[in-house]
Protein backbone atom coordinates (compact mmCIF):
# COMPACT_ATOMS: atom_id res chain seq x y z
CA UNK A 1 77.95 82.39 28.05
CA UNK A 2 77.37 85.56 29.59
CA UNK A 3 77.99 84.47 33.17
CA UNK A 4 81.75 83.35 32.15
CA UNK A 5 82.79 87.05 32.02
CA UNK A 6 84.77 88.11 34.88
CA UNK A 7 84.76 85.39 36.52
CA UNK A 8 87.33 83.52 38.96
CA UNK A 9 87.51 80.20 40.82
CA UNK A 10 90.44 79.60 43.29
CA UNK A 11 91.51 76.65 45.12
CA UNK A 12 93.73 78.03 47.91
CA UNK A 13 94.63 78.48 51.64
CA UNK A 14 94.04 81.91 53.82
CA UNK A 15 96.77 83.74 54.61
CA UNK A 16 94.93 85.49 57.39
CA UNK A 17 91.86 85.58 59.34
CA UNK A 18 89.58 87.55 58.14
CA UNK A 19 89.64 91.35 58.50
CA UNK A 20 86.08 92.50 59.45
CA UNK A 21 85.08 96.10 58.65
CA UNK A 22 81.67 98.18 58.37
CA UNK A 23 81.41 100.28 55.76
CA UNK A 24 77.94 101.98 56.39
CA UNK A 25 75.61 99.24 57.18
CA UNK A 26 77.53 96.85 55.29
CA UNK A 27 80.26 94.27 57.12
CA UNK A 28 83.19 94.08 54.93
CA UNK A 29 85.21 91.60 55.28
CA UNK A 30 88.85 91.20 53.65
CA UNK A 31 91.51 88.44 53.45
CA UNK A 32 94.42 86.78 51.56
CA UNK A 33 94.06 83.15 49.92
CA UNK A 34 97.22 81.54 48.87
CA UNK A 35 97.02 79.15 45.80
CA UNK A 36 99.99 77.08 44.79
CA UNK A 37 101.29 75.81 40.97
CA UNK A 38 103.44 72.90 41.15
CA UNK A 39 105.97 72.01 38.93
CA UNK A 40 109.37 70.47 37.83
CA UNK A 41 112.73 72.57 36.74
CA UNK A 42 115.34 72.32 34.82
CA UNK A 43 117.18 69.98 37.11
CA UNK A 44 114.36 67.98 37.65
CA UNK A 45 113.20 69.27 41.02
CA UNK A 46 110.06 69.89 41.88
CA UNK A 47 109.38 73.50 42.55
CA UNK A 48 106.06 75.41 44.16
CA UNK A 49 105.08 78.55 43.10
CA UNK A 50 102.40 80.12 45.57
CA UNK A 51 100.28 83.41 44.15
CA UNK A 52 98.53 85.26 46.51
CA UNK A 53 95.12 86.71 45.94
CA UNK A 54 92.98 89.63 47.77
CA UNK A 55 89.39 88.82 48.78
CA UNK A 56 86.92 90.88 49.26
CA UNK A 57 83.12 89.85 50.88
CA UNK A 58 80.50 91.95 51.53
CA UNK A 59 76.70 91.97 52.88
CA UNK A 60 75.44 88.32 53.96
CA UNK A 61 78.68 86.77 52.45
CA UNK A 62 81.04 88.56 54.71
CA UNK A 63 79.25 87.71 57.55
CA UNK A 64 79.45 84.20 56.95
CA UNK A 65 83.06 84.26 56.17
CA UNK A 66 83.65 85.88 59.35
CA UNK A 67 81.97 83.32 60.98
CA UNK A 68 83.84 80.36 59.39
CA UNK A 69 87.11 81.22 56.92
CA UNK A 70 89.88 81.07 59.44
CA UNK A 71 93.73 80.99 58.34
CA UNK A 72 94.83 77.90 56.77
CA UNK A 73 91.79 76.00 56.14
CA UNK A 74 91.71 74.47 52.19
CA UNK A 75 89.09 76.55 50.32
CA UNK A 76 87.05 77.27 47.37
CA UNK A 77 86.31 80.60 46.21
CA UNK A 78 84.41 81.97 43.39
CA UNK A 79 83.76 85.85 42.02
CA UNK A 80 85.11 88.65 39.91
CA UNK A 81 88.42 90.30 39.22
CA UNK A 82 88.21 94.30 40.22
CA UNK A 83 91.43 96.59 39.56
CA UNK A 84 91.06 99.38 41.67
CA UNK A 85 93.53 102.67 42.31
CA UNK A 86 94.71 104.34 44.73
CA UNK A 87 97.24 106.84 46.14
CA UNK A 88 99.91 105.71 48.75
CA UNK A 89 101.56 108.30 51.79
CA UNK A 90 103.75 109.51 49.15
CA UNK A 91 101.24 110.68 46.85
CA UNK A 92 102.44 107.46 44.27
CA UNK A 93 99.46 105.92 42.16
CA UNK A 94 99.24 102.34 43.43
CA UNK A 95 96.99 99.87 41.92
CA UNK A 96 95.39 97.02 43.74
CA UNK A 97 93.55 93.62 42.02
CA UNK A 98 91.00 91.99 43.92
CA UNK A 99 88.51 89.31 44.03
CA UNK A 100 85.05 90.24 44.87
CA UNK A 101 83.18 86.89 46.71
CA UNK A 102 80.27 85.47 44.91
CA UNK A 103 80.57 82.04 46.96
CA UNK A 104 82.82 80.03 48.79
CA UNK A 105 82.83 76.18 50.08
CA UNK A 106 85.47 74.88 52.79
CA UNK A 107 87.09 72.46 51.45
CA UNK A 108 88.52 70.51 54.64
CA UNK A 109 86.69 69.30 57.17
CA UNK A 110 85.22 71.43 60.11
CA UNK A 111 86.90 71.08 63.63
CA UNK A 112 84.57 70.74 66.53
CA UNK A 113 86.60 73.55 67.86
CA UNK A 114 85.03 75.41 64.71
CA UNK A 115 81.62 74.23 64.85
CA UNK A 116 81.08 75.82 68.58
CA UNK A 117 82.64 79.24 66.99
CA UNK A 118 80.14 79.12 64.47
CA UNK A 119 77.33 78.31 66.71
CA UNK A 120 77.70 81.01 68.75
């Protein structure tokens, strides 16, 4: 049971391509995935409510996301929540939730537009 702590799996949509940094040696790479809750109101209509999530990859992992998560594209994700702080230009303490990669699986089918990015 130990491997159920901390741990998240998301079904969801990038907001973004991904942001590619180095930090050191390490590529870092950074991006939003939009998941979506369905359901009925009051009235009877149905209603979508979309929750965005932070993703963070780094090492090997980020370099494969930069090579293949692209904006849109219907995605898996799996890792572990980390609440970080920080300061913003006005000196306020901001605090920032995000999800560290362990692994991720496209969900939707490759382009061949995709598969030549990849393979170069």
């Amino acid at each position: 049971m130990g491997t159920l702590r901390n741990s998240v799996h998301l079904i969801g949509r990038p907001g973004m391509d991904p942001e590619i940094r180095m930090l050191g040696e390490k590529k870092t790479a950074r991006f939003t995935l939009a998941t979506n809750d369905k359901y009925y109101n009051d009235k009877m209509e149905l209603m979508t409510d979309t929750q965005w999530h932070n993703i963070v990859a780094r090492g090997r992992i980020a370099e494969t996301v930069e090579k293949i998560v692209r904006k849109g594209r219907l995605m898996a994700v799996e890792g572990k929540l980390q609440t970080r702080q920080y300061e913003d230009k006005d000196k306020n303490k901001r605090y920032i939730t995000e999800i560290y990669l362990d692994e991720f699986m496209l969900v939707d089918k490759i382009s061949n537009d995709d598969e030549q990015k990849s393979e170069e």
